[in-house]
Protein backbone atom coordinates (compact mmCIF):
# COMPACT_ATOMS: atom_id res chain seq x y z
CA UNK A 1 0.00 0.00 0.00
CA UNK A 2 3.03 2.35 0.73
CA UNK A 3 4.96 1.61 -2.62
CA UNK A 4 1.47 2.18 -3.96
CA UNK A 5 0.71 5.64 -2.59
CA UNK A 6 4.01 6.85 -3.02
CA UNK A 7 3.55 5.83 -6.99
CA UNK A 8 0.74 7.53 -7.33
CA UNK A 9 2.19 10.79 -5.77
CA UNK A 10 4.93 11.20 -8.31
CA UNK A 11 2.01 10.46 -11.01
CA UNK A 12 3.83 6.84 -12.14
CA UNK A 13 1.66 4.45 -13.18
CA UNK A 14 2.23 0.47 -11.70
CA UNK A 15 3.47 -2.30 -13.81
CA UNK A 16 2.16 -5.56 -12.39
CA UNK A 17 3.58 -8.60 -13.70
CA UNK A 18 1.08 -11.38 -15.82
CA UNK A 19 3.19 -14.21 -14.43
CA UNK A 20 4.23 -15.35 -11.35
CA UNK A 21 7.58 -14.86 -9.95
CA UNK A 22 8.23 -18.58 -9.36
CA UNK A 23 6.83 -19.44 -12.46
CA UNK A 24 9.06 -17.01 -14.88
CA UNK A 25 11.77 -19.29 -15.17
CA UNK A 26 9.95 -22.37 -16.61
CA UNK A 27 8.79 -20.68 -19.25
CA UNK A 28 10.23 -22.29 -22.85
CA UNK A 29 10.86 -19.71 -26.03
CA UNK A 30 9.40 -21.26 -28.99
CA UNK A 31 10.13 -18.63 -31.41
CA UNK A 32 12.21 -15.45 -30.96
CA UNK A 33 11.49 -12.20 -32.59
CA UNK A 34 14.82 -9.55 -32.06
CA UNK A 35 13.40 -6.05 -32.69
CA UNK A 36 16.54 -4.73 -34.44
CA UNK A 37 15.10 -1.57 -35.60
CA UNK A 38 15.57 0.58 -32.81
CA UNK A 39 15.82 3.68 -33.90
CA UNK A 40 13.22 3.38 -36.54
CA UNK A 41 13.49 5.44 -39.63
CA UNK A 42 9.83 6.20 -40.28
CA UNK A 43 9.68 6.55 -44.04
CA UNK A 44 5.95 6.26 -45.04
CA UNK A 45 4.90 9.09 -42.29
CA UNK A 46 4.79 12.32 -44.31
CA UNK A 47 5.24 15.51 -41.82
CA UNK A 48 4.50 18.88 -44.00
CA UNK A 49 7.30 21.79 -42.62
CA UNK A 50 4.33 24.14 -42.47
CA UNK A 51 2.55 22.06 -40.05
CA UNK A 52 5.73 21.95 -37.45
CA UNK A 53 4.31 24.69 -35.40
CA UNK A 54 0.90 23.13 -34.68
CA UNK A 55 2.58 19.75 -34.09
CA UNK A 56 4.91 20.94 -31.64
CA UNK A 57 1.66 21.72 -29.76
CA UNK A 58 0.08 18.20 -29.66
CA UNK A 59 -0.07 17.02 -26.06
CA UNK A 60 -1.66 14.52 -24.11
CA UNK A 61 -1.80 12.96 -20.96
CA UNK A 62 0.36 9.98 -19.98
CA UNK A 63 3.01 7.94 -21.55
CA UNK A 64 6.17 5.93 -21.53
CA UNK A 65 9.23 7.67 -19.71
CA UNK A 66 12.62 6.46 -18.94
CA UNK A 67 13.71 6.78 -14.95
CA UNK A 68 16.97 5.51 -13.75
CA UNK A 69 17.42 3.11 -16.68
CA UNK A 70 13.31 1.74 -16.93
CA UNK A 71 10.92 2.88 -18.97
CA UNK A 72 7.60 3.35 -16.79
CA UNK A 73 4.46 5.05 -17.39
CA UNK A 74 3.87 8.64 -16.03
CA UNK A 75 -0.01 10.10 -15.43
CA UNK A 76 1.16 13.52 -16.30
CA UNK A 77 1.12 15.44 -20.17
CA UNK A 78 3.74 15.02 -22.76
CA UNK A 79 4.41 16.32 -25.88
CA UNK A 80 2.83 13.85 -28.28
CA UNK A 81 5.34 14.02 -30.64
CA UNK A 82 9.28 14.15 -29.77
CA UNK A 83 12.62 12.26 -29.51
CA UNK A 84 13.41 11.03 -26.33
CA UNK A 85 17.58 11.31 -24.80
CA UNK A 86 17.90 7.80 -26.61
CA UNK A 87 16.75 8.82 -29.82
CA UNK A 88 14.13 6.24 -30.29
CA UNK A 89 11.08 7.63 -31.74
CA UNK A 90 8.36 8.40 -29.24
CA UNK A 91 5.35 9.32 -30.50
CA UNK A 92 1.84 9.44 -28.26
CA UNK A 93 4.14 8.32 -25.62
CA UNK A 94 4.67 5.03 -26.59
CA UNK A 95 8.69 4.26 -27.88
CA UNK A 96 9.63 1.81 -29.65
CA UNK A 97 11.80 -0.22 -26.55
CA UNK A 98 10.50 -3.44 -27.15
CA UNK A 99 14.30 -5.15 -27.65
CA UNK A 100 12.72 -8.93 -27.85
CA UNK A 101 9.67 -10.55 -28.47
CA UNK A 102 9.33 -14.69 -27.71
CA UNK A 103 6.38 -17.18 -28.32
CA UNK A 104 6.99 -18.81 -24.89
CA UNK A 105 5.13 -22.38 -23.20
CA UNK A 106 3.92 -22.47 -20.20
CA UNK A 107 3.11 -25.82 -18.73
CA UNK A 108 1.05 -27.07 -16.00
CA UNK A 109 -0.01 -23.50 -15.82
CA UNK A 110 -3.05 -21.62 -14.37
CA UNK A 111 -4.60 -18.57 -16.11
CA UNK A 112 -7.27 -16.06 -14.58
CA UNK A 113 -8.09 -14.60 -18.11
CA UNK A 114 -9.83 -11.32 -16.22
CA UNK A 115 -7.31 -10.70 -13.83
CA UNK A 116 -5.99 -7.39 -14.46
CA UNK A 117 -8.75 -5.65 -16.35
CA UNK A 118 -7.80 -2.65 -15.03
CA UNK A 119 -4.62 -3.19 -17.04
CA UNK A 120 -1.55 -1.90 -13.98
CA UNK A 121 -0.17 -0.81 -17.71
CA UNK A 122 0.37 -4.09 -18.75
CA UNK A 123 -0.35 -5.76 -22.37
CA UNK A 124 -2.64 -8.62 -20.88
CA UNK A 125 -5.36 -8.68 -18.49
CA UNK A 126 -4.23 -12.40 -17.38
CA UNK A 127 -2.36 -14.03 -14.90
CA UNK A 128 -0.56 -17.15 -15.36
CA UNK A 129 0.58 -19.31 -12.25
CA UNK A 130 1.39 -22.95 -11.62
CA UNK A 131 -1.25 -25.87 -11.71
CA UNK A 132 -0.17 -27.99 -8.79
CA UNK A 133 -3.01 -30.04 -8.85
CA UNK A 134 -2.51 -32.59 -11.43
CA UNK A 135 -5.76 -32.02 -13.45
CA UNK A 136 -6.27 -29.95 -16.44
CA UNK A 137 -9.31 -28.43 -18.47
CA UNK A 138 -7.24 -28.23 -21.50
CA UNK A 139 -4.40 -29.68 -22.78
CA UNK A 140 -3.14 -26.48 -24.89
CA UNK A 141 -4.07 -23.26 -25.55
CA UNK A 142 -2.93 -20.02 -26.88
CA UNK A 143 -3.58 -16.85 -24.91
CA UNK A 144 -4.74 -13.36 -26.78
CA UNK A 145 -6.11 -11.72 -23.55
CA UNK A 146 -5.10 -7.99 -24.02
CA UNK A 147 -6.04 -4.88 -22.97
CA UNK A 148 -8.96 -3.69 -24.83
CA UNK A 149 -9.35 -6.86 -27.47
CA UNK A 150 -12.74 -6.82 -26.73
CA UNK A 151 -12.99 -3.21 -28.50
CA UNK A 152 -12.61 -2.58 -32.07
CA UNK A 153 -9.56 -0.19 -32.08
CA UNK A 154 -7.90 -2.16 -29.62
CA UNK A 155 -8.02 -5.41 -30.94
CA UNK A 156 -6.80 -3.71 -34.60
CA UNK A 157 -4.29 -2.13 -32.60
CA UNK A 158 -2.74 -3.80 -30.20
CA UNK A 159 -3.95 -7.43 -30.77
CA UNK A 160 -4.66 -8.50 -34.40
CA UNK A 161 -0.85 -7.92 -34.64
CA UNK A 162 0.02 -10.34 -32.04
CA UNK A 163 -2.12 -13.19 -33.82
CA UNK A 164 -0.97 -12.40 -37.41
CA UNK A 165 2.83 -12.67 -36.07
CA UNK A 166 1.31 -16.09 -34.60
CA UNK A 167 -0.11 -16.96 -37.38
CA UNK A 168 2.68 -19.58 -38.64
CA UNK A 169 2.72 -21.47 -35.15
CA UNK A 170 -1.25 -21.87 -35.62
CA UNK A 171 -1.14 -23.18 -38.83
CA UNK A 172 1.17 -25.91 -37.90
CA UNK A 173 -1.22 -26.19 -34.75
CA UNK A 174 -4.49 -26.07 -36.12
CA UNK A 175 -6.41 -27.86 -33.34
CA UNK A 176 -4.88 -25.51 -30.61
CA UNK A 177 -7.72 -23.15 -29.10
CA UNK A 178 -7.50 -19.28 -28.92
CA UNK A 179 -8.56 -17.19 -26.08
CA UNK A 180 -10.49 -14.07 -26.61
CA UNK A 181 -12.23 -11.48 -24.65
CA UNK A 182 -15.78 -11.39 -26.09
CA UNK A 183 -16.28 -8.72 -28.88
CA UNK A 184 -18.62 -5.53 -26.86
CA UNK A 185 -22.28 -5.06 -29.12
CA UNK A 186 -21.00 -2.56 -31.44
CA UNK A 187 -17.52 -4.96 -31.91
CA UNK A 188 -19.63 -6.93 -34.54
CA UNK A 189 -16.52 -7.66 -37.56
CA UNK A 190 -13.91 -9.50 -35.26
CA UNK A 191 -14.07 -12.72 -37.15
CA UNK A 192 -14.51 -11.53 -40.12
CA UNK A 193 -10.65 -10.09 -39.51
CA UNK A 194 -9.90 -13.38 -38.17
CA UNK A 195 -10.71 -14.77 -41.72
CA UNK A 196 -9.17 -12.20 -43.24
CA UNK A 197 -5.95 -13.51 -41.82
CA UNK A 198 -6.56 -17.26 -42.00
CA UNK A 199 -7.13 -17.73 -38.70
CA UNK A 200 -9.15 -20.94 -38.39
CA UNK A 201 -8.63 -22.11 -34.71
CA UNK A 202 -11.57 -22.15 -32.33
CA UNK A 203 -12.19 -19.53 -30.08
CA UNK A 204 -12.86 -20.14 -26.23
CA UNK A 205 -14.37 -16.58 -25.15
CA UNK A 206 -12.98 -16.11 -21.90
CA UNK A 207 -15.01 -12.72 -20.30
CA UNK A 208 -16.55 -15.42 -17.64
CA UNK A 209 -13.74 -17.70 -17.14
CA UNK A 210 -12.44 -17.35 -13.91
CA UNK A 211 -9.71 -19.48 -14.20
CA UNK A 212 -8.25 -22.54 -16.63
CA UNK A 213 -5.67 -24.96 -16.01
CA UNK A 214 -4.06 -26.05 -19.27
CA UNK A 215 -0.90 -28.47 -19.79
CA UNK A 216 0.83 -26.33 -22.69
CA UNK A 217 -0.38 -22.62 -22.27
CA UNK A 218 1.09 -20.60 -25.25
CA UNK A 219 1.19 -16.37 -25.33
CA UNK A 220 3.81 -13.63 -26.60
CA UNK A 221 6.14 -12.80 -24.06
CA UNK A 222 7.40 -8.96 -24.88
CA UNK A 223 11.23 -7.65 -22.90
CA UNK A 224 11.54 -5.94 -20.87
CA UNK A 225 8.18 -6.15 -20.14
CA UNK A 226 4.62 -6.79 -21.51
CA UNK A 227 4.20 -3.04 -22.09
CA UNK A 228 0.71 -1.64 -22.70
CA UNK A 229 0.09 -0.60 -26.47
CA UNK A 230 3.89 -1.15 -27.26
CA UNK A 231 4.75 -3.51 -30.34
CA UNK A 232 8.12 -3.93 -32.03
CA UNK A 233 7.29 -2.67 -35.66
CA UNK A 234 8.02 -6.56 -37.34
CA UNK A 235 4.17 -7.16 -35.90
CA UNK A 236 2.31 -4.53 -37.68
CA UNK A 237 4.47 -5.34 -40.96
CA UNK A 238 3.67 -8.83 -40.60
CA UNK A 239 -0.36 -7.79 -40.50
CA UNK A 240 0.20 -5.92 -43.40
CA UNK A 241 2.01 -8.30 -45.73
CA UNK A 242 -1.01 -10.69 -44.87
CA UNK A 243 -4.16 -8.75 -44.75
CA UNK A 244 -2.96 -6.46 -47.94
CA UNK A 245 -4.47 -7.19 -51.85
CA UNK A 246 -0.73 -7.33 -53.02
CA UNK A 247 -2.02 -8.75 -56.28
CA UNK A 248 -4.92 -6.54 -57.71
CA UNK A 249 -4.20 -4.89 -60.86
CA UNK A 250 -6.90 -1.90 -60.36
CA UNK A 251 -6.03 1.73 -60.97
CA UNK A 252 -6.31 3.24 -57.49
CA UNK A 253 -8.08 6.45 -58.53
CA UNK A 254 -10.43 7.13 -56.00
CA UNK A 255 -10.43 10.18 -53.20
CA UNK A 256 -12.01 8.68 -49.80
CA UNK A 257 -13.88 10.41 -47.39
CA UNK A 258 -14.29 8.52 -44.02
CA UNK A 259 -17.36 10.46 -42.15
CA UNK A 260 -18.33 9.33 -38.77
CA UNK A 261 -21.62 9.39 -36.34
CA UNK A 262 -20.47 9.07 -33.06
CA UNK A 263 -20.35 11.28 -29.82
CA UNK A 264 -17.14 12.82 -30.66
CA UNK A 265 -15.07 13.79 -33.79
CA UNK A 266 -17.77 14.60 -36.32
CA UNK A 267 -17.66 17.34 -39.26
CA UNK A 268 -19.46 20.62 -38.51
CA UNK A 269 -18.55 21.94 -41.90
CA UNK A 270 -19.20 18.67 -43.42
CA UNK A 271 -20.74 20.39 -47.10
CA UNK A 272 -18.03 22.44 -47.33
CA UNK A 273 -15.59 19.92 -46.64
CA UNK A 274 -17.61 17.70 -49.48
CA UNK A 275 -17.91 20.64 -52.10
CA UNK A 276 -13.90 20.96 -52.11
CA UNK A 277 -13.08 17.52 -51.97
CA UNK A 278 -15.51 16.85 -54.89
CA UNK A 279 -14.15 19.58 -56.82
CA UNK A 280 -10.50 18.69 -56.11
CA UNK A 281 -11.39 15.21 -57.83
CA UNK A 282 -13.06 16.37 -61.02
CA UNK A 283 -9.93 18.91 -61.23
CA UNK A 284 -7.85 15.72 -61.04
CA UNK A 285 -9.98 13.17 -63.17
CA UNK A 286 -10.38 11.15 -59.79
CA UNK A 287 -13.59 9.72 -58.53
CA UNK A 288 -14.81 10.54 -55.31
CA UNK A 289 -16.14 8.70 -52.63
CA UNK A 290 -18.02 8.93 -48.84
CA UNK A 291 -17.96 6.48 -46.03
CA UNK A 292 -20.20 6.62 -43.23
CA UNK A 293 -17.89 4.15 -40.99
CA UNK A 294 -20.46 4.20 -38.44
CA UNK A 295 -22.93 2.11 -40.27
CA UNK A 296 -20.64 0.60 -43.62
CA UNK A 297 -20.94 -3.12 -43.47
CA UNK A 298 -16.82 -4.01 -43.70
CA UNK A 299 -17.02 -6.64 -46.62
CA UNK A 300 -18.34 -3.46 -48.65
CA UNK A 301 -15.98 -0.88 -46.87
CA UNK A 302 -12.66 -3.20 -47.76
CA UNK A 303 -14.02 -3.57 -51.42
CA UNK A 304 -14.04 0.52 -51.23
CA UNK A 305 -10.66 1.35 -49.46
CA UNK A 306 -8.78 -1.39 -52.32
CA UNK A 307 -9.61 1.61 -54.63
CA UNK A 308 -8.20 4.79 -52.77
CA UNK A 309 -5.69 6.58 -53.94
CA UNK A 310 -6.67 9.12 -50.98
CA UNK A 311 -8.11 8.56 -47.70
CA UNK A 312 -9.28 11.44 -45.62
CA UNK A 313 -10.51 11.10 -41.74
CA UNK A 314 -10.55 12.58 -38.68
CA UNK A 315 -9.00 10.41 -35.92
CA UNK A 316 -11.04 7.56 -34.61
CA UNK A 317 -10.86 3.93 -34.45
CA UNK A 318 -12.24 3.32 -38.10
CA UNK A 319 -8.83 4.73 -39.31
CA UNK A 320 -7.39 1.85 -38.58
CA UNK A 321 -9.36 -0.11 -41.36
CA UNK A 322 -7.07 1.70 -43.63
CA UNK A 323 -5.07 -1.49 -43.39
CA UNK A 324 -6.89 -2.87 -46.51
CA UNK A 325 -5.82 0.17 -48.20
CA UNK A 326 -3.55 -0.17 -51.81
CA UNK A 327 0.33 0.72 -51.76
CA UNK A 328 -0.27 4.00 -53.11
CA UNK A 329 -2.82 5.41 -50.97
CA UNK A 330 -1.76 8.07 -48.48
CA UNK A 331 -4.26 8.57 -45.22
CA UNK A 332 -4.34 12.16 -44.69
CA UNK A 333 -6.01 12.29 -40.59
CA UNK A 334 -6.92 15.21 -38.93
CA UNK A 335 -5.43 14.87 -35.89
CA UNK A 336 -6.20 16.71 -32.39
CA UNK A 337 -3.84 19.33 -31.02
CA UNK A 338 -5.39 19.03 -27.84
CA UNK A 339 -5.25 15.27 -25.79
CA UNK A 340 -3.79 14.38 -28.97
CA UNK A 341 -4.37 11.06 -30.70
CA UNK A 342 -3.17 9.85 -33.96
CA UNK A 343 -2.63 6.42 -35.82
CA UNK A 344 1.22 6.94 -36.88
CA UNK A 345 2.83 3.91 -35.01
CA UNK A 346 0.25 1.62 -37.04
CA UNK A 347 0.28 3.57 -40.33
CA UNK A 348 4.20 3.87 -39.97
CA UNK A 349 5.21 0.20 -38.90
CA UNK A 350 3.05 -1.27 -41.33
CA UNK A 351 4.22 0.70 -44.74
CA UNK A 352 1.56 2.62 -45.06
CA UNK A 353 1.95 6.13 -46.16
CA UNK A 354 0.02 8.63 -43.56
CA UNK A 355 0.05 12.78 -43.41
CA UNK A 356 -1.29 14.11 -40.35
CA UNK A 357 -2.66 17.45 -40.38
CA UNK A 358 -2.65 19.00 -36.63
CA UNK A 359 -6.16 20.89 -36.03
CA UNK A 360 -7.50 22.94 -33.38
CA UNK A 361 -9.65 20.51 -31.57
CA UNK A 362 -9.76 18.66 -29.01
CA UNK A 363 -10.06 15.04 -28.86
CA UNK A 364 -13.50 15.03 -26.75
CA UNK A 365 -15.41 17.75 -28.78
CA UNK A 366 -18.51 16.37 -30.50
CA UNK A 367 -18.37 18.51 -33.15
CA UNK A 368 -15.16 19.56 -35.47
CA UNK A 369 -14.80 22.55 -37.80
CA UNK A 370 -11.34 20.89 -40.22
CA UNK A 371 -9.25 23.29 -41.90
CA UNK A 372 -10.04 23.58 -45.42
CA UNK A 373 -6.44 25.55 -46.91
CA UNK A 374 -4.75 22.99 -44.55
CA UNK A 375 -6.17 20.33 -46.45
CA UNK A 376 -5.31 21.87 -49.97
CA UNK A 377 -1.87 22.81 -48.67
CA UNK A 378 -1.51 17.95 -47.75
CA UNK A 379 -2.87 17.28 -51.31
CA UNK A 380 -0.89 19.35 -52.95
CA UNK A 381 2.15 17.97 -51.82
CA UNK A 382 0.94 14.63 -53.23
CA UNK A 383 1.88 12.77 -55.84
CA UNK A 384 -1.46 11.68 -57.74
CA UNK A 385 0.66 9.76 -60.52
C-alpha cells in the first residue's frame, strides 16, 4: 500500500507482472522475434514543414518515460510528438523499446483470463501461475487476452498484430484453441478479420472464465516487459504483408472520405468539406467517394478502401481499417492538437503512407470545424501519378 501511494504521488503508473515470480523461469521460447530496428526510420509518415508549429503543440496525458534506466508510465502530459535522450522515436508516448519478443510455453499453468482488467499498464489482463493439482481443463491453448481486445480499435491495434505474427505457429497447430475477450455489441466484424488472416482455430471466449488450467499454455512474451500498447514494428508489418491485396491490378483512382456518427469527432462543416473535396477530384480526373464508418458493413468498406488513392478522416478507431488500403494510398487524418491522438505507429510500422494534419480541436469535442487551406496545402504535396 506504501509503494502504492508513493507511486501515485509522483504520477507513475504500476506495472504488475502477468506471471508469477516462481513461475518465470519455466517458461520455454518457442520462437524469438529480435526487434533490431531501434531507432526506426519512419519513411511512409509524411510531416508537412508548415505544419511543425501546430505539431509541436500536440499534447496529451500519460506515456512511456525512462527513470533511472526503466521505462515506466507517467499520469502527467507530454508532448505527443518528440525524440526522447535515446533517440528512439516516441510518438503518443509510446517508444519503440521493445528489444525482444518470444512465443513462450507455459506448462502445467493456471490462467485467470480477467485478472488485471484494469490493465496496472500491462499488455494482458491475465495471470498465469502454476497448476499444482494434477488435473487440467485443457491440454493447450494459446492466450490473446489484451487490454482492450474486446474493442474494435484495440483489438486492430494492439492485438490482431500479435495473432498475425502467430499466425505460422497456428497453422502448424491447427487444433490448438484461442482465447479471446468477447467482442462488446458494437464490436460486430472480429471474425470476419480473423478470416481475413486465416485464422481458423476455435475460439474459447474467456469474459466469464475465472480461471483454466491447461498443460501447454502458449502467449507472446514482450522484454523488458509486456508493455501496454507497445509492439516492435516486425508485428504490424507482418499484418500488413497478410491482410494487404498485393495482387490486384486496379487503378487506385479514387479520393475517400471517411465520415463518422459518433459522440465525438464529427464534421461541422461537413458540405463544405464535401464541395472541395468533390471539386478537387473532377480537377484531377479522380472519382470521389463517402464512407459513413459508423454504419458501412466491412465486406463493402474493404471492397471501397482497395480503390483509394486518398483517404481522408478525422482520428477515430475506423482509421485503422485503412489497413486494406492499396500501396499508393496516403491517409491524410486530422489529428487533435489538444489530448492528442493519432494512428502513426500503425500507419508507420506497417508501410503505409500517412500525413497528419494537426487541427484545433480537441479530442472530446462532439463537433469539429477541419481546416479547409490545410487540407489543400496535404494534397498538394501529393503525388497523384
Amino acid at each position: 500500500m506504501i509503494i502504492r501511494a508513493l507511486f501515485s504521488k509522483i504520477r507513475i503508473g504500476m506495472y504488475r507482472s502477468s506471471i508469477a515470480r516462481n513461475y518465470r523461469s519455466q517458461l520455454r521460447k518457442i520462437e524469438i522475434v529480435k526487434n533490431y530496428v531501434q531507432n526506426l526510420d519512419i519513411g511512409s509518415a509524411i510531416f508537412l514543414d508548415e505544419f511543425n508549429q501546430k505539431l509541436s503543440k500536440c499534447s496529451k496525458s500519460g506515456g512511456y518515460k525512462k527513470y533511472f534506466g526503466h521505462w515506466v508510465w507517467v499520469n502527467k502530459r507530454i508532448i505527443y510528438f518528440s525524440n526522447n535522450q535515446d533517440k528512439i522515436l516516441n510518438y503518443g508516448g509510446v517508444p519503440n523499446f521493445i528489444s525482444e519478443a518470444a512465443l513462450v510455453c507455459a506448462k502445467n499453468a493456471e490462467i485467470f483470463p480477467n485478472k488485471f482488467i484494469d490493465n496496472y499498464r500491462q499488455k494482458y489482463t491475465f495471470f498465469i501461475t502454476q497448476n499444482k493439482s494434477g488435473v487440467n481443463d485443457l491440454d493447450q491453448a494459446i492466450s490473446f487476452n489484451i487490454g482492450g481486445a474486446n474493442s474494435f480499435q484495440h483489438f486492430l491495434q494492439d492485438c490482431l498484430p500479435v495473432i498475425a505474427m502467430s499466425k505460422k505457429f497456428l497453422d502448424r497447430n491447427p487444433k490448438i484453441p484461442i482465447l479471446l475477450p468477447q467482442p462488446n455489441s458494437s464490436f460486430k466484424n472480429r471474425d470476419y478479420f480473423l478470416k481475413k488472416i486465416g485464422i481458423t482455430n476455435k475460439i474459447i471466449e474467456s469474459n466469464k472464465i475465472k480461471s483454466l488450467r491447461v498443460r501447454e499454455l502458449y502467449f507472446w512474451n514482450f522484454y523488458p516487459f509486456n508493455a501496454q500498447y507497445s509492439l516492435p514494428p516486425i508485428f504490424y508489418k507482418e499484418l500488413r504483408s497478410i491482410i494487404s491485396d498485393q495482387n490486384s491490378n486496379c487503378r487506385k483512382r479514387t479520393v475517400i472520405l471517411f465520415i463518422r456518427t459518433e459522440k465525438t469527432r464529427n464534421y461541422r462543416n461537413l458540405e463544405e468539406l464535401k464541395k472541395f473535396l468533390q471539386n478537387f477530384a473532377n480537377l484531377n480526373n479522380l472519382d470521389f467517394e463517402i464512407i459513413n464508418t459508423s454504419t458501412e458493413e466491412i465486406a463493402s468498406l474493404e471492397q471501397k478502401i482497395k480503390m483509394a488513392l486518398i483517404l481522408i478522416a478525422i482520428h477515430g478507431g475506423s482509421t485503422f481499417n485503412a489497413i486494406f488500403c492499396p500501396d499508393a494510398c496516403t491517409t491524410i487524418e486530422f489529428i487533435p492538437i489538444r489530448n492528442t491522438n493519432s494512428n502513426v505507429n500503425f500507419f508507420s510500422y506497417s508501410g503505409l503512407k500517412y500525413l497528419p494534419i494537426p487541427s484545433d480541436f480537441d479530442f472530446y469535442d462532439e463537433f469539429v470545424d477541419v481546416s479547409i487551406p490545410d487540407l489543400e496545402l496535404a494534397l498538394s504535396k501529393l503525388k497523384l501519378n
